[in-house]
PDB file of N, CA and C in Angstrom:
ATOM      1  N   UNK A   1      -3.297  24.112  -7.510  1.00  0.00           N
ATOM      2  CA  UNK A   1      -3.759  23.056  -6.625  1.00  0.00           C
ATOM      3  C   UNK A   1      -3.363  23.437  -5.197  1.00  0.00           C
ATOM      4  N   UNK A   2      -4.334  23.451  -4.190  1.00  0.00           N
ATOM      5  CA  UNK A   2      -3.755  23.449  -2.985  1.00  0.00           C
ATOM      6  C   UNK A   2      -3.284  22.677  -2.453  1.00  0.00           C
ATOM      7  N   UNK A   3      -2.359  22.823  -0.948  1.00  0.00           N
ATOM      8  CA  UNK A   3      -2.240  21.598  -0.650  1.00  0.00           C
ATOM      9  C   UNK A   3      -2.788  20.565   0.217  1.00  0.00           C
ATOM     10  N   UNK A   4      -3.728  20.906   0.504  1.00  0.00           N
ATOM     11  CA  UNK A   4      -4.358  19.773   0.414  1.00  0.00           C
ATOM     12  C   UNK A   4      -5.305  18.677  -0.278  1.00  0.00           C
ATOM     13  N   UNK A   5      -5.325  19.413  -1.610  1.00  0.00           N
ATOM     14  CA  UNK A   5      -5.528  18.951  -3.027  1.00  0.00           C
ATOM     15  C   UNK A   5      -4.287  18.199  -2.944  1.00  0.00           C
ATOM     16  N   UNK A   6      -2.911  18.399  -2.732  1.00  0.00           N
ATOM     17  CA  UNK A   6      -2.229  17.678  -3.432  1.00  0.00           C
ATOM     18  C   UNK A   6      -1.768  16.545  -2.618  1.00  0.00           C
ATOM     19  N   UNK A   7      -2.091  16.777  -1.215  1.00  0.00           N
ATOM     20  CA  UNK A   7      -1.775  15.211  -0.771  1.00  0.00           C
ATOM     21  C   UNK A   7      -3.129  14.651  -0.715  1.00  0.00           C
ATOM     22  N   UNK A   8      -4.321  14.808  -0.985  1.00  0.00           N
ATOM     23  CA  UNK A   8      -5.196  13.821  -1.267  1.00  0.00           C
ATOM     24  C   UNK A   8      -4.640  13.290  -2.905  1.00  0.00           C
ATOM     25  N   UNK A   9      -4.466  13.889  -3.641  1.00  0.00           N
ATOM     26  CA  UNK A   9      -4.510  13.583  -5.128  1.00  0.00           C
ATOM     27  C   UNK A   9      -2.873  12.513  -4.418  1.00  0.00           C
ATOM     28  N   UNK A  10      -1.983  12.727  -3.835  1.00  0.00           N
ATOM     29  CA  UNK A  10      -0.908  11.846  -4.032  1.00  0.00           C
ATOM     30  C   UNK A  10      -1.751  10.736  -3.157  1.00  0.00           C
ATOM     31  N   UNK A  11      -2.749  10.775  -2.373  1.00  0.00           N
ATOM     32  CA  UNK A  11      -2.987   9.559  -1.205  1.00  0.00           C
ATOM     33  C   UNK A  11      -3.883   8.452  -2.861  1.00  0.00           C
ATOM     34  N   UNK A  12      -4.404   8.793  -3.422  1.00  0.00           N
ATOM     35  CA  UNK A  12      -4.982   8.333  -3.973  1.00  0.00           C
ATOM     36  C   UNK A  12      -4.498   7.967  -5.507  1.00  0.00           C
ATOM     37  N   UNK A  13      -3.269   8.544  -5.701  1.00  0.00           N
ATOM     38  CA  UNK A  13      -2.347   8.080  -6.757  1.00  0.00           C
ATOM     39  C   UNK A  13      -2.347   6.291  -6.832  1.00  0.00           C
ATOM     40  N   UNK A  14      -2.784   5.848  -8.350  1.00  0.00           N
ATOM     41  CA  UNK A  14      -2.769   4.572  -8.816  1.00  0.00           C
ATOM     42  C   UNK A  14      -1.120   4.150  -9.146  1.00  0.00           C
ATOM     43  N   UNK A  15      -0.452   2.863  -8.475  1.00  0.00           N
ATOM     44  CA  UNK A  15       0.807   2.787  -9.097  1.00  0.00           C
ATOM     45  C   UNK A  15       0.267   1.497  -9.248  1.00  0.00           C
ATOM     46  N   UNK A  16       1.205   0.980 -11.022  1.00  0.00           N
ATOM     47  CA  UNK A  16       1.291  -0.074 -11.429  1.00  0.00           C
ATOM     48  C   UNK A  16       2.463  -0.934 -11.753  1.00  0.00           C
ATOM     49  N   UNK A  17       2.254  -2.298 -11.781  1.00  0.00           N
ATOM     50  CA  UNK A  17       3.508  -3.186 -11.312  1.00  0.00           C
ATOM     51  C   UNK A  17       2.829  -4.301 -12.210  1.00  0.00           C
ATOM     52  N   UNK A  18       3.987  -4.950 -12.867  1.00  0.00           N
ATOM     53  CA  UNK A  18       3.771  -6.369 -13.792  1.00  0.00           C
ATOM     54  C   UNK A  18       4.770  -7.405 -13.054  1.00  0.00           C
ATOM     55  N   UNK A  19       4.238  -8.456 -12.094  1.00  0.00           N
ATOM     56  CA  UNK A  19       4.406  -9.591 -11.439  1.00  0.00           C
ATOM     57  C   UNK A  19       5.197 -10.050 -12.206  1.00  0.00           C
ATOM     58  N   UNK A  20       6.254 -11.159 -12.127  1.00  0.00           N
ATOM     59  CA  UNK A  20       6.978 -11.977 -12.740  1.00  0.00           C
ATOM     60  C   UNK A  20       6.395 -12.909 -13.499  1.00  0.00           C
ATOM     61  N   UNK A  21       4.845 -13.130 -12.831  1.00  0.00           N
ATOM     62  CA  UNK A  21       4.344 -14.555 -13.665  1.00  0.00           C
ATOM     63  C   UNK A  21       3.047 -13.880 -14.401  1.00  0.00           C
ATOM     64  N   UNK A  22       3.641 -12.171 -14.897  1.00  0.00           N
ATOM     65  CA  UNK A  22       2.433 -11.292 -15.675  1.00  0.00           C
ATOM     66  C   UNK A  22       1.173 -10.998 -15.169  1.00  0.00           C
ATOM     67  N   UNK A  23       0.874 -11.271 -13.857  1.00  0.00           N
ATOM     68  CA  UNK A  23      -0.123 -10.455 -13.121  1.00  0.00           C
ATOM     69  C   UNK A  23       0.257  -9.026 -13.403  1.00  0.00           C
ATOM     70  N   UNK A  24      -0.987  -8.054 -13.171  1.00  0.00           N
ATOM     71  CA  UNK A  24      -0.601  -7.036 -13.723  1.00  0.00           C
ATOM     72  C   UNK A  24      -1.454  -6.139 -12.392  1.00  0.00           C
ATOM     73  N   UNK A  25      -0.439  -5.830 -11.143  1.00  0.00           N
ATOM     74  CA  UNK A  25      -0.856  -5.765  -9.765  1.00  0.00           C
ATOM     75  C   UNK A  25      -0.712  -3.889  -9.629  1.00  0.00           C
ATOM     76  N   UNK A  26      -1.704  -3.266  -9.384  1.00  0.00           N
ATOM     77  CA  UNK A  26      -2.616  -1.625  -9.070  1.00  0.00           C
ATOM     78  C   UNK A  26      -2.218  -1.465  -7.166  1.00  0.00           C
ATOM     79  N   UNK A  27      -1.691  -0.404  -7.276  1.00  0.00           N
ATOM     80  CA  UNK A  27      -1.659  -0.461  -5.465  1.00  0.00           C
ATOM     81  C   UNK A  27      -1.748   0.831  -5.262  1.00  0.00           C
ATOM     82  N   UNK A  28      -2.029   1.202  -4.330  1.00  0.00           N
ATOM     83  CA  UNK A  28      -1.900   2.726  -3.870  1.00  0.00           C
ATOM     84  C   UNK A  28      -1.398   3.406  -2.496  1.00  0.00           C
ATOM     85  N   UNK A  29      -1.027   4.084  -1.945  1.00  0.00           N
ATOM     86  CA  UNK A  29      -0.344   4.715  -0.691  1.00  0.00           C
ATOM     87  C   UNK A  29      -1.835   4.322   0.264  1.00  0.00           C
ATOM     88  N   UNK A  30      -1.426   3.294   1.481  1.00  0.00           N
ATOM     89  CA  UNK A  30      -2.750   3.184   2.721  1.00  0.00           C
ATOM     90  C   UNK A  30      -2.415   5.019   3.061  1.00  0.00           C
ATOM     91  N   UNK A  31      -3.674   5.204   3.199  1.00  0.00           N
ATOM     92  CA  UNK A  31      -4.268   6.201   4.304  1.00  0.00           C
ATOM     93  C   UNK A  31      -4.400   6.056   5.709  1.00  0.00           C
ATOM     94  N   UNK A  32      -4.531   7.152   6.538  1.00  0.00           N
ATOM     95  CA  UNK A  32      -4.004   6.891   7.936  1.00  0.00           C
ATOM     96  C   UNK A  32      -5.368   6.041   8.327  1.00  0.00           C
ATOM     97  N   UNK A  33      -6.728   6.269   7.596  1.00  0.00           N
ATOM     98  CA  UNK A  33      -7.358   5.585   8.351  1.00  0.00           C
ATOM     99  C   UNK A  33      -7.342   3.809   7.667  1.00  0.00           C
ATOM    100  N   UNK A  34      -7.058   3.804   6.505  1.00  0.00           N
ATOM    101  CA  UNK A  34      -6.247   2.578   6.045  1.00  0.00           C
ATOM    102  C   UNK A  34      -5.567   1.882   6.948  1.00  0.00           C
ATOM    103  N   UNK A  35      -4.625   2.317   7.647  1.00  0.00           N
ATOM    104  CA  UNK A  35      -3.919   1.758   8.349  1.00  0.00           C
ATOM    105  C   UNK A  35      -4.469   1.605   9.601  1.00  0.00           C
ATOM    106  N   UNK A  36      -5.163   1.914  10.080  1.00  0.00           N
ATOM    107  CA  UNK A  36      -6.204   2.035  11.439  1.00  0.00           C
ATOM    108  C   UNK A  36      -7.200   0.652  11.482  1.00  0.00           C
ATOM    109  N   UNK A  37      -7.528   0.940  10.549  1.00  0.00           N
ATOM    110  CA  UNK A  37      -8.655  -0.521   9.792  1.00  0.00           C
ATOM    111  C   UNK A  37      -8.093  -1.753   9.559  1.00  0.00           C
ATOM    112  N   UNK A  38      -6.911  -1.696   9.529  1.00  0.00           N
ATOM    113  CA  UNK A  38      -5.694  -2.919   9.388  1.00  0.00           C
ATOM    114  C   UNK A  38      -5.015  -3.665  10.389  1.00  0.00           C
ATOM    115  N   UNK A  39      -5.207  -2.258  11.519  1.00  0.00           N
ATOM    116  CA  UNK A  39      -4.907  -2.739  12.219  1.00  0.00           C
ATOM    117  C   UNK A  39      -5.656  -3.620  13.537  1.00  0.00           C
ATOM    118  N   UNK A  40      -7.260  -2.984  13.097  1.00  0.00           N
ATOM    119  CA  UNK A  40      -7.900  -3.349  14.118  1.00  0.00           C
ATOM    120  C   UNK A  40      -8.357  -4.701  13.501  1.00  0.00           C
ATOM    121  N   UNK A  41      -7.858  -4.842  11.722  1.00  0.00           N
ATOM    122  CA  UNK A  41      -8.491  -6.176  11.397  1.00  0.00           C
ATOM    123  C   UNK A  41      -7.445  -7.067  11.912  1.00  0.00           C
ATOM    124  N   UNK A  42      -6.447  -6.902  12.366  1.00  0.00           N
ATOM    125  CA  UNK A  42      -5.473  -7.835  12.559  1.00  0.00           C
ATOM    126  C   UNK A  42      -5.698  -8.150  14.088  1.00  0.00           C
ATOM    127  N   UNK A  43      -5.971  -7.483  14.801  1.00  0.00           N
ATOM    128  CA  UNK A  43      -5.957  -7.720  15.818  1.00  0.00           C
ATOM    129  C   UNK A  43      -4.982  -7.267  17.318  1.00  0.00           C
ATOM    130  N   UNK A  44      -5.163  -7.182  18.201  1.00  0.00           N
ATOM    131  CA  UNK A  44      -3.981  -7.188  19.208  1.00  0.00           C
ATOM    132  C   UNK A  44      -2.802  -7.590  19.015  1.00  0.00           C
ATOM    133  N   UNK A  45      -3.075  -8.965  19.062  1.00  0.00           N
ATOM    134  CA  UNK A  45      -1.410  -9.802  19.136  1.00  0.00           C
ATOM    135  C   UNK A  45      -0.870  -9.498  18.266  1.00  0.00           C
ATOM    136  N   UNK A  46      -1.179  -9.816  16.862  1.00  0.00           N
ATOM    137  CA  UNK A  46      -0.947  -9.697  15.164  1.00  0.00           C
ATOM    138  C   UNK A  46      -0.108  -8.130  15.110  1.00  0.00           C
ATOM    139  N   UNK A  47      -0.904  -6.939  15.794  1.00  0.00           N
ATOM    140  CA  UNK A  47      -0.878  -5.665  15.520  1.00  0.00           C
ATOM    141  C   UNK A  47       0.542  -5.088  15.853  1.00  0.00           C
ATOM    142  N   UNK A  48       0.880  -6.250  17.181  1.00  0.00           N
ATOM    143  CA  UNK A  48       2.406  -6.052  17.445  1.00  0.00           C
ATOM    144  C   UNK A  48       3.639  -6.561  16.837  1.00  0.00           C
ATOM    145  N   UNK A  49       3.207  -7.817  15.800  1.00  0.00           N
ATOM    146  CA  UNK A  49       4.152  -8.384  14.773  1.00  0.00           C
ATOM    147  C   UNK A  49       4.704  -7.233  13.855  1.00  0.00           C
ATOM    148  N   UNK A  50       5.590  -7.074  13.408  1.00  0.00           N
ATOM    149  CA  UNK A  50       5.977  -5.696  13.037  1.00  0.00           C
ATOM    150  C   UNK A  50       5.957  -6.441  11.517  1.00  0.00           C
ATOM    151  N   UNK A  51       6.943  -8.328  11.637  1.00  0.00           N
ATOM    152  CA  UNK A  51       7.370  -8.860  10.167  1.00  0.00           C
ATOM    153  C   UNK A  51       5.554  -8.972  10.064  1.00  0.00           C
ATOM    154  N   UNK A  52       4.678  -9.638  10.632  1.00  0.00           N
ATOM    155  CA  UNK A  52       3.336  -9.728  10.066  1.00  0.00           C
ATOM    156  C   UNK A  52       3.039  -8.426   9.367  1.00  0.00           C
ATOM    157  N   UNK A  53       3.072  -7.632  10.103  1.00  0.00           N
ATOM    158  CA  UNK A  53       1.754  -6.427  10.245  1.00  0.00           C
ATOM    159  C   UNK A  53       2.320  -5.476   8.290  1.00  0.00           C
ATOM    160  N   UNK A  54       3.718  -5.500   8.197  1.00  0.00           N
ATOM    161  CA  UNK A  54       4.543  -5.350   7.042  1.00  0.00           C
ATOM    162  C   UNK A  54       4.084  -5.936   5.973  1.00  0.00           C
ATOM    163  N   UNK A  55       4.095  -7.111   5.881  1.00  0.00           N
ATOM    164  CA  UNK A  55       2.971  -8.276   4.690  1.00  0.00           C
ATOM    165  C   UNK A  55       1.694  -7.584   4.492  1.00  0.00           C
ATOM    166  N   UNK A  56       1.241  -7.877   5.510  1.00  0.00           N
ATOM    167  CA  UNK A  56      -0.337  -7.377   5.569  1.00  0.00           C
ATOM    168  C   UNK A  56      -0.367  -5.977   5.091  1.00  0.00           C
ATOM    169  N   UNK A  57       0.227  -4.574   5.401  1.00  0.00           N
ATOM    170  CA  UNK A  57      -0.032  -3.778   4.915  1.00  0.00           C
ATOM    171  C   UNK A  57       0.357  -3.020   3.390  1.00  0.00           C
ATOM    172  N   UNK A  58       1.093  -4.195   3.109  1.00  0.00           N
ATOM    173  CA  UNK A  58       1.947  -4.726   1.138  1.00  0.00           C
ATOM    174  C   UNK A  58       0.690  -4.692   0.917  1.00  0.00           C
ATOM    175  N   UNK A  59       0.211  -5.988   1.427  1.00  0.00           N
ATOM    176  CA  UNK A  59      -0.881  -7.027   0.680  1.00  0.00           C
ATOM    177  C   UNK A  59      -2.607  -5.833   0.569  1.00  0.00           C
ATOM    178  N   UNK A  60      -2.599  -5.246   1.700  1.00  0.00           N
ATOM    179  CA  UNK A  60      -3.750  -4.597   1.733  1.00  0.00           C
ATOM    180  C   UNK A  60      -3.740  -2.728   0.693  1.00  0.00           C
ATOM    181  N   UNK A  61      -2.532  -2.876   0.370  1.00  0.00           N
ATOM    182  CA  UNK A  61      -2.262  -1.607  -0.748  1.00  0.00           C
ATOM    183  C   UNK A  61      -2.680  -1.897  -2.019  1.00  0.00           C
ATOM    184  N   UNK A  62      -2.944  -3.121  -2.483  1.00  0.00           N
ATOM    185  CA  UNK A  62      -3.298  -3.768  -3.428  1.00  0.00           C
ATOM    186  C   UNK A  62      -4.676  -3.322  -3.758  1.00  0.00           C
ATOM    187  N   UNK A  63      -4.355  -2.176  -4.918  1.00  0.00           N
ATOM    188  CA  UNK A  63      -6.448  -2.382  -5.295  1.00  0.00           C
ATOM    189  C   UNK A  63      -6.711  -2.924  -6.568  1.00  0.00           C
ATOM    190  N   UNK A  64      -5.919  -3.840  -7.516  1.00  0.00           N
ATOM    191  CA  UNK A  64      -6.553  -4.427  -8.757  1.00  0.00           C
ATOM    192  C   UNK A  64      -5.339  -5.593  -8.939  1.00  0.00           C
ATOM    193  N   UNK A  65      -6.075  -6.755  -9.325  1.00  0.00           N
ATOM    194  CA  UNK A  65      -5.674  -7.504  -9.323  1.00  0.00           C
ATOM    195  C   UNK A  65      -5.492  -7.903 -11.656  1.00  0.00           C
ATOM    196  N   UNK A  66      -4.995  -7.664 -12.405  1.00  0.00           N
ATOM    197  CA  UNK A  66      -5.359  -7.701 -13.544  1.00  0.00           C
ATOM    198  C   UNK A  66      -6.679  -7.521 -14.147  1.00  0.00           C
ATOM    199  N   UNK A  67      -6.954  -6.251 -13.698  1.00  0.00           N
ATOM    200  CA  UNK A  67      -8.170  -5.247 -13.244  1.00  0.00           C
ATOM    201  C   UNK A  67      -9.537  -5.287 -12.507  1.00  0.00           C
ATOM    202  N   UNK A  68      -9.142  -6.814 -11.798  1.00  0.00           N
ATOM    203  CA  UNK A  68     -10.048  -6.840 -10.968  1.00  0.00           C
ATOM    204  C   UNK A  68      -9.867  -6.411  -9.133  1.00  0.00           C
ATOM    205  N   UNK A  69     -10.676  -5.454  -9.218  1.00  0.00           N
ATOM    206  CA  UNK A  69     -10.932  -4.558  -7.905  1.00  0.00           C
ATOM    207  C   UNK A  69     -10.908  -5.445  -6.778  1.00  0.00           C
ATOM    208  N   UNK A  70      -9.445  -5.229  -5.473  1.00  0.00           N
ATOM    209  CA  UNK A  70      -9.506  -6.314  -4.429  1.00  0.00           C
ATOM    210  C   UNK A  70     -10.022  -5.095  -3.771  1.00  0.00           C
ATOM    211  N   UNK A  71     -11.218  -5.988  -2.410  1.00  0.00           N
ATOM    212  CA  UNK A  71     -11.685  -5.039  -1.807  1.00  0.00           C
ATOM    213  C   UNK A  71     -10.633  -5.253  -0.396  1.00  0.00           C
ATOM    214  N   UNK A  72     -10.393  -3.939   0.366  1.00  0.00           N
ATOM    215  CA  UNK A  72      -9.523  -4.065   1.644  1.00  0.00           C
ATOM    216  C   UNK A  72     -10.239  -5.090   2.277  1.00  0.00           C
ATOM    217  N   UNK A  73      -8.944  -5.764   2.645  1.00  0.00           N
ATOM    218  CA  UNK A  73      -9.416  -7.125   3.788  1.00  0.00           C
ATOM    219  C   UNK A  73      -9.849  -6.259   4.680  1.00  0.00           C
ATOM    220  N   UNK A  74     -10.810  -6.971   6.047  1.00  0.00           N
ATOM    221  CA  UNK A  74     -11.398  -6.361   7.018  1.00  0.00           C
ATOM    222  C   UNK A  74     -11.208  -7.499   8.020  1.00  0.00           C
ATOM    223  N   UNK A  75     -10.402  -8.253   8.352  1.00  0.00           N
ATOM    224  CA  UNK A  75      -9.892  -9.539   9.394  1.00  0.00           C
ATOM    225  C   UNK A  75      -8.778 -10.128   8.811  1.00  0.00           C
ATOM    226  N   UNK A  76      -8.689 -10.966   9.577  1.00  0.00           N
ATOM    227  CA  UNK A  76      -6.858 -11.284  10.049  1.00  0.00           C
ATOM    228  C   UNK A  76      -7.549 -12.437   8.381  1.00  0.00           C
ATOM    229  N   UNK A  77      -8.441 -13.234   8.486  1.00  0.00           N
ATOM    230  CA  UNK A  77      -8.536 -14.303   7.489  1.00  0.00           C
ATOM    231  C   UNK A  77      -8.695 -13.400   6.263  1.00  0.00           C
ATOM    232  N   UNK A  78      -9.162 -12.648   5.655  1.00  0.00           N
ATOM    233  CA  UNK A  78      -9.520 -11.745   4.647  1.00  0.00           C
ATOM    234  C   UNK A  78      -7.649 -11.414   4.384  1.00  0.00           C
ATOM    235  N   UNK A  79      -7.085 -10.833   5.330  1.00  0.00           N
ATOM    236  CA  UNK A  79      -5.993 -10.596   4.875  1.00  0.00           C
ATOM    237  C   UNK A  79      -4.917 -11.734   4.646  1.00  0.00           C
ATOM    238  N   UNK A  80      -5.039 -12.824   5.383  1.00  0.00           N
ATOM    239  CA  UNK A  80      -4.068 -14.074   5.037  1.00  0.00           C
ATOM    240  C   UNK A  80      -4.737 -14.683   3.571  1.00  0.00           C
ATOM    241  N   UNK A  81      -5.754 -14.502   3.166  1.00  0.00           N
ATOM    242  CA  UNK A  81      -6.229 -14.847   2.104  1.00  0.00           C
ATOM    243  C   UNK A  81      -5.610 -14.263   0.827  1.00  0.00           C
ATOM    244  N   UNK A  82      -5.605 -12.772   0.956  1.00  0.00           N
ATOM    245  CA  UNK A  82      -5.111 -11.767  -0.106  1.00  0.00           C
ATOM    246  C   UNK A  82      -3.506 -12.123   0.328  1.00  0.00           C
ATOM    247  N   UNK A  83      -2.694 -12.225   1.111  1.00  0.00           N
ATOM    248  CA  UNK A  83      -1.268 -12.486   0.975  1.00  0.00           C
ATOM    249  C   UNK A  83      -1.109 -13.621   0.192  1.00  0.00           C
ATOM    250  N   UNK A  84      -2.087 -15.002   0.539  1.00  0.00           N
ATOM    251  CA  UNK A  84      -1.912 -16.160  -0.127  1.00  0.00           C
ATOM    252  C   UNK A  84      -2.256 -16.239  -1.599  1.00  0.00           C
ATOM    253  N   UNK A  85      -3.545 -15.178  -2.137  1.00  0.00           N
ATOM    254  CA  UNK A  85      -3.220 -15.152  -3.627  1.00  0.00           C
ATOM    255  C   UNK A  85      -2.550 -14.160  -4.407  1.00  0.00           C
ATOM    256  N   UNK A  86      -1.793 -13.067  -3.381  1.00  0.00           N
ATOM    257  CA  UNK A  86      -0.952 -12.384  -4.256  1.00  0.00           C
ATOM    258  C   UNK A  86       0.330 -13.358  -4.066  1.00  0.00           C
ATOM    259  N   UNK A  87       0.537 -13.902  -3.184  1.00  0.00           N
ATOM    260  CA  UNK A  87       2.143 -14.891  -3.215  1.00  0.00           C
ATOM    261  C   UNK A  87       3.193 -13.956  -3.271  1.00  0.00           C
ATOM    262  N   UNK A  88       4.537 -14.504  -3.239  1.00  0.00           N
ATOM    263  CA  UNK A  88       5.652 -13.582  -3.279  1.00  0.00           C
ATOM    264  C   UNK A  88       5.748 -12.837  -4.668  1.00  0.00           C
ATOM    265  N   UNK A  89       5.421 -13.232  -5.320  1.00  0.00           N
ATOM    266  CA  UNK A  89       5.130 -12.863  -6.755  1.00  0.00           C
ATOM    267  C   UNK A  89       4.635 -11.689  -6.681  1.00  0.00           C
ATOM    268  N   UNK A  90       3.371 -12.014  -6.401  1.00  0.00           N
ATOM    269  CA  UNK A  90       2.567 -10.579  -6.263  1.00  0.00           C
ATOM    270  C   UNK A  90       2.816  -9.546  -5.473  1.00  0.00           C
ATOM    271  N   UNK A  91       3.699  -9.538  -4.049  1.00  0.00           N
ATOM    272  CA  UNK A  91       3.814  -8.967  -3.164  1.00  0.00           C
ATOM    273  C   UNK A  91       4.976  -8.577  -3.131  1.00  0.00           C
ATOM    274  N   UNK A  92       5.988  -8.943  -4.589  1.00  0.00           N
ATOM    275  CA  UNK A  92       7.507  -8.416  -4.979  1.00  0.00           C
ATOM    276  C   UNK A  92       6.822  -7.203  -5.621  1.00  0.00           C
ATOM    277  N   UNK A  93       5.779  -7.740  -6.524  1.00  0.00           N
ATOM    278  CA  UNK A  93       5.633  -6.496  -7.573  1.00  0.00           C
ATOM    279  C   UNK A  93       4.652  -5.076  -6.900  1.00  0.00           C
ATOM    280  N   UNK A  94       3.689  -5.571  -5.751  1.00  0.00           N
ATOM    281  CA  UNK A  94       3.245  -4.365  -5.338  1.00  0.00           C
ATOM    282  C   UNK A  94       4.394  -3.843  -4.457  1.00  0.00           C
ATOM    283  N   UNK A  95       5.622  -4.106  -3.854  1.00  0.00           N
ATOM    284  CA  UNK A  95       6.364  -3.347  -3.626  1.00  0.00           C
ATOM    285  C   UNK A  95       7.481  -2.696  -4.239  1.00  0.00           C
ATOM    286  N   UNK A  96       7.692  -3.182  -5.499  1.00  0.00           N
ATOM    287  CA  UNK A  96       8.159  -2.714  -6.441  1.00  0.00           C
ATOM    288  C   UNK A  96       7.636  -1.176  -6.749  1.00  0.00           C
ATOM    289  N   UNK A  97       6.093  -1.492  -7.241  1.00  0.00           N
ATOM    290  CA  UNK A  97       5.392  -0.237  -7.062  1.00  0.00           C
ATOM    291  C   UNK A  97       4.913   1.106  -6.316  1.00  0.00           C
ATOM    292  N   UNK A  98       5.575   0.387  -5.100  1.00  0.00           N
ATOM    293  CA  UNK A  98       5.403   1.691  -3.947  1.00  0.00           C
ATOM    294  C   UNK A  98       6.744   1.651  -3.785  1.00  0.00           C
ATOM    295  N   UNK A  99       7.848   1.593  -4.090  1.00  0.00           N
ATOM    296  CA  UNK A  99       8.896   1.432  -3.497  1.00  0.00           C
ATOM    297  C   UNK A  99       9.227   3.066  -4.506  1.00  0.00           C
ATOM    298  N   UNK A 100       8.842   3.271  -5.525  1.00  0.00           N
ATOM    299  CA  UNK A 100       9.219   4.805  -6.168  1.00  0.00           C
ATOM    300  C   UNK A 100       7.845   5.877  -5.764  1.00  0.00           C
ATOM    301  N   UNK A 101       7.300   5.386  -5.194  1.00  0.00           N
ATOM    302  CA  UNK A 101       6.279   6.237  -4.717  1.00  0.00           C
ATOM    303  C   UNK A 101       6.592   6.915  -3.629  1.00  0.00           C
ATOM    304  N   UNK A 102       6.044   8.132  -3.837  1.00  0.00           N
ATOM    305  CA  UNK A 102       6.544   9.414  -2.628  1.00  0.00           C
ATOM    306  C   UNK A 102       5.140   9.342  -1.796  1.00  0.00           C
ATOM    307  N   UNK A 103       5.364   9.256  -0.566  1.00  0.00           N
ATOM    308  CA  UNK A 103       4.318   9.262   0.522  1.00  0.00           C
ATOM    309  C   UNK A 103       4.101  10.465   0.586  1.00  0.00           C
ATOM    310  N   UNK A 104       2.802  11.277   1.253  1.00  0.00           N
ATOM    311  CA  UNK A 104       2.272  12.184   1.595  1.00  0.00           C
ATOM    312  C   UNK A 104       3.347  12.596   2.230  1.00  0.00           C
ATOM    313  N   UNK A 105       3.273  13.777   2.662  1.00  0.00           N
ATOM    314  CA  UNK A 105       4.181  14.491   3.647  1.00  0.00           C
ATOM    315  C   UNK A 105       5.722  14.389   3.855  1.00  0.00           C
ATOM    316  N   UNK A 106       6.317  13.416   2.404  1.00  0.00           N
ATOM    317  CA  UNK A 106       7.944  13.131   2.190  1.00  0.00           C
ATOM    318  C   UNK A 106       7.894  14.540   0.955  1.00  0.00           C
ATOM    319  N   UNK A 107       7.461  14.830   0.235  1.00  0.00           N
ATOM    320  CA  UNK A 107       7.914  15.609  -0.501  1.00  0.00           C
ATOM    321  C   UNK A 107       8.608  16.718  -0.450  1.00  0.00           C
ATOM    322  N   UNK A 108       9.515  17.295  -1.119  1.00  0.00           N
ATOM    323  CA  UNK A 108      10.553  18.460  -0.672  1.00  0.00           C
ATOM    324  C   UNK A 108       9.880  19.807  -1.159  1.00  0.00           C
ATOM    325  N   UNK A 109       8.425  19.712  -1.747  1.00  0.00           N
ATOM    326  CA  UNK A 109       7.776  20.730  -1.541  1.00  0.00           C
ATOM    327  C   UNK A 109       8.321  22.137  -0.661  1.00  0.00           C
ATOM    328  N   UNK A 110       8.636  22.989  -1.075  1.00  0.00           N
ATOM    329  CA  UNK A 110       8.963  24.331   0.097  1.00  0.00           C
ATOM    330  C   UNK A 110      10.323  24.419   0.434  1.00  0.00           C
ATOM    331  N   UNK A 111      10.731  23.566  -0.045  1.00  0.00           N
ATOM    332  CA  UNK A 111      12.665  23.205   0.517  1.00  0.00           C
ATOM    333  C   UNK A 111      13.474  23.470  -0.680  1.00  0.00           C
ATOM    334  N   UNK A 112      14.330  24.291  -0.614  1.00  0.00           N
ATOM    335  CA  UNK A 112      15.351  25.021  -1.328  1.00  0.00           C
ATOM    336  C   UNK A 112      15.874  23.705  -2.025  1.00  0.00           C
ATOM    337  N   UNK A 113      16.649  23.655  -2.893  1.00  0.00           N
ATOM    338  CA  UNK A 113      17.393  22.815  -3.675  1.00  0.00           C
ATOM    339  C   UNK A 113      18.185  22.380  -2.993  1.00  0.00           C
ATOM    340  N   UNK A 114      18.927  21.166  -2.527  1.00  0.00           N
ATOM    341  CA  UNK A 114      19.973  20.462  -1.358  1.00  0.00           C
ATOM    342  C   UNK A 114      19.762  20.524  -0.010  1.00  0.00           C
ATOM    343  N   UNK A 115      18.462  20.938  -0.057  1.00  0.00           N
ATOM    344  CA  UNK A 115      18.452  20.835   1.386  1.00  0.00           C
ATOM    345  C   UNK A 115      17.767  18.785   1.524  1.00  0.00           C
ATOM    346  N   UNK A 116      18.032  18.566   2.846  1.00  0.00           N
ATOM    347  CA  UNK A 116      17.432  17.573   3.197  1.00  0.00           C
ATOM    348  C   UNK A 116      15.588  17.444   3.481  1.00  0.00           C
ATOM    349  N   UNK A 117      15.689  16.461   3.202  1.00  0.00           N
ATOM    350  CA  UNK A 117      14.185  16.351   3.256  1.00  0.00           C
ATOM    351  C   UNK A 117      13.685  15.484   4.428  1.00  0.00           C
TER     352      UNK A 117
END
């Protein structure tokens, strides 16, 4: 695999998470232009909330909801919508799920054993 086979294949890696109240919540690593699109759905003001913009980009990693496909919000209401039906519930467990997930470009790929990453 090259590498850039392998950070598309990690950008697009499915992680799964079982909610406390058994939602069964699919998320995946945003992409840079993911995050671009998030930000312009949020807006100016919003874009500078760091605690907002954090929620919102939980909430917008979300692609299945107990296998139904959420499509990325595309506005500030689209995304307060998806925070309000994933709830803390939902938004413990999609970070649960990225929370063991290795981002693109963290991997120790090429780095000797103990070295820092």
């Amino acid at each position: 695999m090259t590498p850039t086979e392998s950070v598309l294949a990690a950008a697009n890696e499915r992680l799964t998470a079982i909610a406390s109240d058994g939602r069964v919540v699919v998320v995946r690593q945003l992409t840079a232009l993911d995050k671009l699109r998030l930000l312009k759905a949020a807006g100016p003001a919003l874009a500078e909330n760091q605690a907002w913009l954090g929620v919102a980009m939980l909430a917008a990693s979300v692609a299945e909801i107990d296998g139904v496909p959420v499509p990325r919000p595309a506005s500030e209401q689209q995304i307060e919508a998806l925070v309000g039906r994933l709830g803390d519930v939902g938004l413990d467990a999609a970070a649960s799920a990225l929370s063991g997930a290795e981002t693109p470009g963290e991997s120790a790929a090429g780095n000797s054993l103990g070295t820092p990453t």
